[in-house]
N, C-alpha and C. Protein backbone atom coordinates (compact mmCIF):
# COMPACT_ATOMS: atom_id res chain seq x y z
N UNK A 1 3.23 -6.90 45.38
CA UNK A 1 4.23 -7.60 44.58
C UNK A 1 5.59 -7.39 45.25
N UNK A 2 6.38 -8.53 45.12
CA UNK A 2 7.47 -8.46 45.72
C UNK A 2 8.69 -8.47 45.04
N UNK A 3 9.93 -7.58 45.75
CA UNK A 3 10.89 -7.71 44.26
C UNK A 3 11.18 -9.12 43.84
N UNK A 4 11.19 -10.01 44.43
CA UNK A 4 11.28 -11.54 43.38
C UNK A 4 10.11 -11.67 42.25
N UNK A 5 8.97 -11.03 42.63
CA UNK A 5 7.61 -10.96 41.92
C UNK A 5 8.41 -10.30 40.45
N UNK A 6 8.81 -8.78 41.06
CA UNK A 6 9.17 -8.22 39.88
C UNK A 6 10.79 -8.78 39.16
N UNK A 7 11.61 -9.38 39.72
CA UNK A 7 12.23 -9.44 39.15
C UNK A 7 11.98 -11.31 38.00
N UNK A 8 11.17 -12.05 38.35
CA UNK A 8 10.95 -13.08 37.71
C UNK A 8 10.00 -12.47 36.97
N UNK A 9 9.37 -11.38 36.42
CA UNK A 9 8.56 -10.59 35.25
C UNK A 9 9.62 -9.85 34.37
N UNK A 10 10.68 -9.46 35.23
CA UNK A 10 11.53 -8.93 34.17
C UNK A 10 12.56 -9.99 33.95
N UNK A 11 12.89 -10.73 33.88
CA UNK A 11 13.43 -11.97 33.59
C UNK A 11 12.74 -12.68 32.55
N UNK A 12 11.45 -12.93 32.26
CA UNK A 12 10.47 -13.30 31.33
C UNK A 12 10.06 -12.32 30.38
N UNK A 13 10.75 -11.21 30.38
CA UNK A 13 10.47 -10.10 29.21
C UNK A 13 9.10 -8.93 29.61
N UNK A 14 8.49 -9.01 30.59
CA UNK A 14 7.55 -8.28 31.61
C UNK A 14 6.67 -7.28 30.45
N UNK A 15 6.84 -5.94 30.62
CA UNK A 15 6.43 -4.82 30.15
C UNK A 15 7.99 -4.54 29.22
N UNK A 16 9.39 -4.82 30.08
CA UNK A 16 10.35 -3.38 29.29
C UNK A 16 10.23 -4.79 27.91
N UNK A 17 10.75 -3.73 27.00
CA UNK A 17 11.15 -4.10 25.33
C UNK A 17 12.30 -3.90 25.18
N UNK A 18 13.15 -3.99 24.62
CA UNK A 18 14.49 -3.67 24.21
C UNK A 18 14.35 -3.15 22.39
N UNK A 19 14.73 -1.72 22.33
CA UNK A 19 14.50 -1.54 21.32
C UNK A 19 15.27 -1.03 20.39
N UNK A 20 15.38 -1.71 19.11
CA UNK A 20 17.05 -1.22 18.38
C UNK A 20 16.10 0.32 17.47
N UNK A 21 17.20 1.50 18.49
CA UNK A 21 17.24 2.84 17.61
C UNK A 21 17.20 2.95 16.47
N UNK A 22 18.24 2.07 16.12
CA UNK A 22 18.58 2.22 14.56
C UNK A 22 17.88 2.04 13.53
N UNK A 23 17.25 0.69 13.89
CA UNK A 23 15.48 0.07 12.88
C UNK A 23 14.55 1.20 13.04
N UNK A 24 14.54 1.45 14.50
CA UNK A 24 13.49 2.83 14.85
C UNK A 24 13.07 3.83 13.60
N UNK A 25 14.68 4.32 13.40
CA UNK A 25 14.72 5.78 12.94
C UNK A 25 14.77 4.85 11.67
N UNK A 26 15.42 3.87 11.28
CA UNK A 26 15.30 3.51 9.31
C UNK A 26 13.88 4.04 9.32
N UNK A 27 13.34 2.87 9.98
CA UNK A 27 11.60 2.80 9.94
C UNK A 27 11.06 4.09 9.47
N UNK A 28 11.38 5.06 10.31
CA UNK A 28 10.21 6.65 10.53
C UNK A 28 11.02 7.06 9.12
N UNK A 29 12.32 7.04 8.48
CA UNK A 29 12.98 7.52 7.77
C UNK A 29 11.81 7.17 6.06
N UNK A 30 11.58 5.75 6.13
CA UNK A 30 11.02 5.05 5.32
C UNK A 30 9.39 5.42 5.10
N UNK A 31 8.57 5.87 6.50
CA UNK A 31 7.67 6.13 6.13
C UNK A 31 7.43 7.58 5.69
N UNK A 32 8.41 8.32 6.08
CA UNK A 32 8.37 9.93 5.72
C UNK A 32 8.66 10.11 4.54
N UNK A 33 10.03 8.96 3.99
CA UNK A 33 9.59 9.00 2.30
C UNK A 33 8.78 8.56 1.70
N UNK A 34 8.12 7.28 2.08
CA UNK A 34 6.58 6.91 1.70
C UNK A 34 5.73 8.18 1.37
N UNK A 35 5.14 9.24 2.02
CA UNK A 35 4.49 9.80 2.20
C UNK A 35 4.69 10.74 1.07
N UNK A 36 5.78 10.71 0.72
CA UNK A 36 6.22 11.50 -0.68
C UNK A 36 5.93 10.98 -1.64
N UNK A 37 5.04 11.78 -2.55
CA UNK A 37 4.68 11.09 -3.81
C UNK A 37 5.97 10.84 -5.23
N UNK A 38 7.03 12.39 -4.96
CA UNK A 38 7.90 11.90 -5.79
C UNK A 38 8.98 10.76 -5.26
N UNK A 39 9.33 10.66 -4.17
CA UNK A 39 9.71 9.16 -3.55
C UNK A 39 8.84 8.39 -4.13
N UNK A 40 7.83 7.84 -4.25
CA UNK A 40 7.27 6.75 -4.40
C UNK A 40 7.48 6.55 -5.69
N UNK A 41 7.48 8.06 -6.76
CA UNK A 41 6.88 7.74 -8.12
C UNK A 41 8.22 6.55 -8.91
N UNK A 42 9.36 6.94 -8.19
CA UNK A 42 10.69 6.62 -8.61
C UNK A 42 10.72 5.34 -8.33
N UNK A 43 10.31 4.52 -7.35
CA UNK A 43 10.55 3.24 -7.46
C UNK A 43 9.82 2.47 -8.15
N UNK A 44 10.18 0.97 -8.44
CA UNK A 44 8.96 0.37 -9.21
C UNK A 44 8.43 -0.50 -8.67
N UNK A 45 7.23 -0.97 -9.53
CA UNK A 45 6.56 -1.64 -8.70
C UNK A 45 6.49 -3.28 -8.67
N UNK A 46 6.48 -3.04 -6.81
CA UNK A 46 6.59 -4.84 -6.91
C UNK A 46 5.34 -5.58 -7.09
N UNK A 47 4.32 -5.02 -7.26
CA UNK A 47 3.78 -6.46 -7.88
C UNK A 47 2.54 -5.58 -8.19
N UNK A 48 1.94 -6.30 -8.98
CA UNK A 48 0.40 -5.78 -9.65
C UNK A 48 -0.70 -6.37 -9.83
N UNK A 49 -1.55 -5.61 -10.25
CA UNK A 49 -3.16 -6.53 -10.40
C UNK A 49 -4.13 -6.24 -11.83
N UNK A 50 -4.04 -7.11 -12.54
CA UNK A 50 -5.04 -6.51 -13.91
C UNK A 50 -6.25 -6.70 -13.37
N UNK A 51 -7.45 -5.28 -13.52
CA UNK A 51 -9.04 -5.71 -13.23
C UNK A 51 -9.48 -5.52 -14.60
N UNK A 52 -9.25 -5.47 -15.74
CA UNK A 52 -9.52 -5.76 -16.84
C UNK A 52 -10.80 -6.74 -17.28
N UNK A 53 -11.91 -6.92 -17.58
CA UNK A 53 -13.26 -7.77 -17.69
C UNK A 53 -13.65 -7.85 -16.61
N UNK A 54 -13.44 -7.16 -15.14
CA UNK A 54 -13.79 -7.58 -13.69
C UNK A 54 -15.28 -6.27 -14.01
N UNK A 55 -16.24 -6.71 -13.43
CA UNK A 55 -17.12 -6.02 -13.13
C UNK A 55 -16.64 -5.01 -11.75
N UNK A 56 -17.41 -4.30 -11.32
CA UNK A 56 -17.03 -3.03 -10.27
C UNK A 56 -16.92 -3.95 -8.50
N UNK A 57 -18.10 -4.76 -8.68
CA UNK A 57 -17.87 -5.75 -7.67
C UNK A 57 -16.66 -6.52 -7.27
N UNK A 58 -16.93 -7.32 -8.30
CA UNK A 58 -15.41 -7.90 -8.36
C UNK A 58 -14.48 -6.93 -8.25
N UNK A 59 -14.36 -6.24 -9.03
CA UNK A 59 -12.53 -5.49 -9.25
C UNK A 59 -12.63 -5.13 -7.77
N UNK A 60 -13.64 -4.60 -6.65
CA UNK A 60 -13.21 -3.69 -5.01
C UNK A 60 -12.70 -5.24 -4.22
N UNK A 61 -13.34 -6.25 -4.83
CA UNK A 61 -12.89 -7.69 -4.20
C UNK A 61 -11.57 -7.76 -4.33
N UNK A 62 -11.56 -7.34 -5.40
CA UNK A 62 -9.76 -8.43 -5.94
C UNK A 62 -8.80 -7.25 -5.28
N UNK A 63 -9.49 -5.72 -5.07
CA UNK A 63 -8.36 -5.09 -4.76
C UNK A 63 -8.05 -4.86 -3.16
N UNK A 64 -9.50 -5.33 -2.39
CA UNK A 64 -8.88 -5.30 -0.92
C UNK A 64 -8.34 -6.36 -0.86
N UNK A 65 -8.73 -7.59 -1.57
CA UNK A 65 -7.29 -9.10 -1.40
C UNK A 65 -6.07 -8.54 -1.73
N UNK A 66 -5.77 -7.73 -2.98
CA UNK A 66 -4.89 -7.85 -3.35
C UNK A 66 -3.68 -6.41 -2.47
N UNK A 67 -4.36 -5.90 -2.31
CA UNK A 67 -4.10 -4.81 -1.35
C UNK A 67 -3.33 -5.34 0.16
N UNK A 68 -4.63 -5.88 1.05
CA UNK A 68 -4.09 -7.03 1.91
C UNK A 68 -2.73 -7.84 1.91
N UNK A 69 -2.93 -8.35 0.74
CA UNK A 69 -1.74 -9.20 0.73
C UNK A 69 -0.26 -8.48 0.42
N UNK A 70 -0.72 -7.16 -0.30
CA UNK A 70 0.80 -6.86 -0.17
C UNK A 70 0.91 -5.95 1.06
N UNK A 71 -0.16 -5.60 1.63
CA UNK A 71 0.72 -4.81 3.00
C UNK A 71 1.26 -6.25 3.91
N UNK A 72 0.72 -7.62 3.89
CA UNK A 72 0.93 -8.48 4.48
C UNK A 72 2.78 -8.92 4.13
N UNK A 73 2.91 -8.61 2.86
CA UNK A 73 4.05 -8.84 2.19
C UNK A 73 5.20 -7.80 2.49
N UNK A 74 4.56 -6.88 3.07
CA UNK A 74 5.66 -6.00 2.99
C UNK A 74 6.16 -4.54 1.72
N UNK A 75 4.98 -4.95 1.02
CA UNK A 75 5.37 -3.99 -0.22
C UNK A 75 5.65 -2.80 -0.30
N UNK A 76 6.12 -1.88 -0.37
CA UNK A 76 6.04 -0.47 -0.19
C UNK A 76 5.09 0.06 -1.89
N UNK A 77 5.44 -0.56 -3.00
CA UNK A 77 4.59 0.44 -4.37
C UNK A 77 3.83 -0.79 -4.36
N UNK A 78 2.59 -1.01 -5.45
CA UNK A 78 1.86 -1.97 -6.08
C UNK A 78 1.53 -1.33 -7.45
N UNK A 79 0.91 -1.60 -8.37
CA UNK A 79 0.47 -1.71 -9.56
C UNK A 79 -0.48 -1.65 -10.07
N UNK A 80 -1.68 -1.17 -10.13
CA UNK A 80 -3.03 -0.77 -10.05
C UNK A 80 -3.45 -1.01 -11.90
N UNK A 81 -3.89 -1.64 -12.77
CA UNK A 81 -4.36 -2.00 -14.13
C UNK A 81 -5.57 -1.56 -14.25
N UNK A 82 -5.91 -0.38 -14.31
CA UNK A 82 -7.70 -0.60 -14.51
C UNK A 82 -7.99 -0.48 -16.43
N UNK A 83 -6.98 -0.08 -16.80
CA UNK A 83 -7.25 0.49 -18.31
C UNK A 83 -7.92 1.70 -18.49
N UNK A 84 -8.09 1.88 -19.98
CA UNK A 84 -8.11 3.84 -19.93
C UNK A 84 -9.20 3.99 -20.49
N UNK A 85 -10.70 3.28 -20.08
CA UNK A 85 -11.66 2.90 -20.07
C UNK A 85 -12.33 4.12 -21.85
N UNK A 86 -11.73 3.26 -22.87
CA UNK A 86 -11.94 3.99 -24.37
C UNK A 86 -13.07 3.64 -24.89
N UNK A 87 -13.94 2.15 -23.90
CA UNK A 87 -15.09 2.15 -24.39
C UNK A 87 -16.19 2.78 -23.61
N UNK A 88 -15.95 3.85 -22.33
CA UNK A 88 -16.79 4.68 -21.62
C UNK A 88 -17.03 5.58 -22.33
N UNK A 89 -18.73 6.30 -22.21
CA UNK A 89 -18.73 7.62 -22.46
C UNK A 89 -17.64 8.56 -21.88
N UNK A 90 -17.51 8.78 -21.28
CA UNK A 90 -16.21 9.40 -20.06
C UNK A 90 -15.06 9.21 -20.55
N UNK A 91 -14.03 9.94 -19.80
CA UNK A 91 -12.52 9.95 -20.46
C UNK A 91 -11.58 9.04 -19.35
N UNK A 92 -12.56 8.64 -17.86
CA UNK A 92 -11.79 8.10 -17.03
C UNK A 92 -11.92 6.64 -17.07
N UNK A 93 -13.60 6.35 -17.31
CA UNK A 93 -13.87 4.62 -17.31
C UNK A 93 -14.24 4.42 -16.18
N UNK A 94 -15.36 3.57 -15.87
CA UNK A 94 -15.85 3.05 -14.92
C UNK A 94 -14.64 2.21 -13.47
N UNK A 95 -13.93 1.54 -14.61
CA UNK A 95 -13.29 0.94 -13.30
C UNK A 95 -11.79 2.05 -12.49
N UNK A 96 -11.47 2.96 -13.92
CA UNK A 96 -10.58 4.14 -12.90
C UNK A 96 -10.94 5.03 -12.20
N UNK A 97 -12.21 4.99 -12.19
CA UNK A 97 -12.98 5.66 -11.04
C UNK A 97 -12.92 5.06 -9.73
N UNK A 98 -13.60 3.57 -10.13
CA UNK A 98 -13.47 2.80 -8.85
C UNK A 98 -11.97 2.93 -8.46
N UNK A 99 -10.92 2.66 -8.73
CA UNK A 99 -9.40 2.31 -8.36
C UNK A 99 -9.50 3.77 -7.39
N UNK A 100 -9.95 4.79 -8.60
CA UNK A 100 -9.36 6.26 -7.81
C UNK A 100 -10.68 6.16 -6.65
N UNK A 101 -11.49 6.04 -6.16
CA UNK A 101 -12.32 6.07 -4.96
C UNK A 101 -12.02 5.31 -3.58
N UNK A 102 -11.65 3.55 -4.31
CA UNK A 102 -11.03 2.92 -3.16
C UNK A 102 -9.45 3.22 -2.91
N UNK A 103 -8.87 3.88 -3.65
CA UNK A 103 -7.22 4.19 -3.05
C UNK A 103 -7.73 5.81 -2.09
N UNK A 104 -8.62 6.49 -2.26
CA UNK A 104 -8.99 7.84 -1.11
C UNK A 104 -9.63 7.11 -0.33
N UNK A 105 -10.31 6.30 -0.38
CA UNK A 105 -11.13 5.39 1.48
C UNK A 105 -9.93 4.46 2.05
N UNK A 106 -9.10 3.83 1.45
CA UNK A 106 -8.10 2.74 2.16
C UNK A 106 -7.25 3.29 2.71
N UNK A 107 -7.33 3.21 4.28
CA UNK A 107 -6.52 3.45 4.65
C UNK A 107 -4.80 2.95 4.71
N UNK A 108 -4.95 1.87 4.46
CA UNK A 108 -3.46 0.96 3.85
C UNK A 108 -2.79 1.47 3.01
N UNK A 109 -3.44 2.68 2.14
CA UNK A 109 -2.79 3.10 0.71
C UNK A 109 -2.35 4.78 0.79
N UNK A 110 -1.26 5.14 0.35
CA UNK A 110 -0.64 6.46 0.47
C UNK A 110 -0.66 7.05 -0.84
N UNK A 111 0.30 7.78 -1.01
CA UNK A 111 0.28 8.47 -2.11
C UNK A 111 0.33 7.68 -3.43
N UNK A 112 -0.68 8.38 -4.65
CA UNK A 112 -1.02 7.24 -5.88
C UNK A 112 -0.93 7.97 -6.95
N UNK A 113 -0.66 8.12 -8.42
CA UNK A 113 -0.34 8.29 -9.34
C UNK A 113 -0.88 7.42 -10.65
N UNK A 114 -0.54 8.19 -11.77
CA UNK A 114 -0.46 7.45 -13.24
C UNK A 114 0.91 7.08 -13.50
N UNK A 115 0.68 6.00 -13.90
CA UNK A 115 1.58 5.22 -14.44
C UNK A 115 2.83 5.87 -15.45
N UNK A 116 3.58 5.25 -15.48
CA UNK A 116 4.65 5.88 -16.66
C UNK A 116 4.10 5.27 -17.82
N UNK A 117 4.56 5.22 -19.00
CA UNK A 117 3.98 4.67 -20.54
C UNK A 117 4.57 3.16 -20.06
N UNK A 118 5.66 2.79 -19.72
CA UNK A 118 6.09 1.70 -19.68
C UNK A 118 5.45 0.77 -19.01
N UNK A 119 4.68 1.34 -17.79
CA UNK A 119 3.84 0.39 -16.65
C UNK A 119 2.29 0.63 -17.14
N UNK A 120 1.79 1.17 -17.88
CA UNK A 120 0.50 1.53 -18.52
C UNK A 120 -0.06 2.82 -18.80
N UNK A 121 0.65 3.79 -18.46
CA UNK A 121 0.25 4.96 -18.85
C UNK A 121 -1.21 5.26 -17.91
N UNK A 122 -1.88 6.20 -18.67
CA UNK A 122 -3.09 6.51 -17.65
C UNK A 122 -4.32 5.39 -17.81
N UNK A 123 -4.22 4.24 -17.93
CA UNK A 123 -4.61 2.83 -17.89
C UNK A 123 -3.81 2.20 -17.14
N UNK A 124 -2.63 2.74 -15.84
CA UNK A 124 -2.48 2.37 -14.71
C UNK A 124 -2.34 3.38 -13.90
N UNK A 125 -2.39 2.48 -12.13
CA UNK A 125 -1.99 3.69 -11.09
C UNK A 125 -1.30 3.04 -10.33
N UNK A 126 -0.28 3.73 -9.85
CA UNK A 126 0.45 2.96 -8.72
C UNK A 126 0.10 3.67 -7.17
N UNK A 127 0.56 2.79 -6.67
CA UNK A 127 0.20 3.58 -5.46
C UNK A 127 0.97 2.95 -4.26
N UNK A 128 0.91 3.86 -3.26
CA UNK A 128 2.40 3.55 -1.81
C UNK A 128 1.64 2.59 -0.91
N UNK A 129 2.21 1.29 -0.48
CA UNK A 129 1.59 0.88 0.46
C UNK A 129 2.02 1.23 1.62
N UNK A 130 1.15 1.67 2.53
CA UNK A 130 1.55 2.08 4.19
C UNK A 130 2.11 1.30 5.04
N UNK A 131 3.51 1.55 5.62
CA UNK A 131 4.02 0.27 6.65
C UNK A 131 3.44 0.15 7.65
């Protein structure tokens, strides 16, 4: 390769990047509070999903779409509805089991919680989406 070789590659954007520091460090700043559950617990959430009458099938459907779409979106919290399953033998309910099983396998999803009374109490969970 010849320097005209290399210099018409770096002229066309080649290998180097130009990279703004500043976004850099927001960025790492943003995911290190992500990773904090009381960071997360404090913000609210942008958007949610009722699995309410969803069978167990359905509800893991609707939640890797719905999951998907907000890391696609950009979300940092989401909104998790499973209800506080009062007609299970159990005190957790079939489908807050499921919520709590697929938020420990997804990797897209960070730190997760019960809800405040206002967002559903322990008939919701929120949880951090990963940037």
């Amino acid at each position: 390769m010849n320097f005209g070789d290399i210099l018409d590659k770096w002229e066309a954007g080649g290998k180097h990047k130009v990279v703004d520091k500043d976004a850099a460090q927001e960025k790492s700043a943003v995911q290190k509070n992500m990773s904090r559950a009381s960071y997360v617990q404090k913000l609210s959430p942008q958007d949610s999903i009722d699995l309410h009458g969803m069978t167990q099938e359905e509800a893991w459907k609707a939640l890797n779409d719905f999951v998907a779409a907000a890391k696609f979106r950009g979300l940092q919290k989401i909104l998790i509805i499973h209800g506080k399953g009062i007609h299970s033998a159990d005190s957790e309910g079939v489908l807050g089991k499921l919520v709590k099983n697929f938020i420990e396998r997804d990797q897209r999803l960070g730190a997760s919680g019960k809800a405040d009374i206002a967002h559903g109490g322990s008939g919701a969970t929120w949880v951090a989406v990963r940037p």
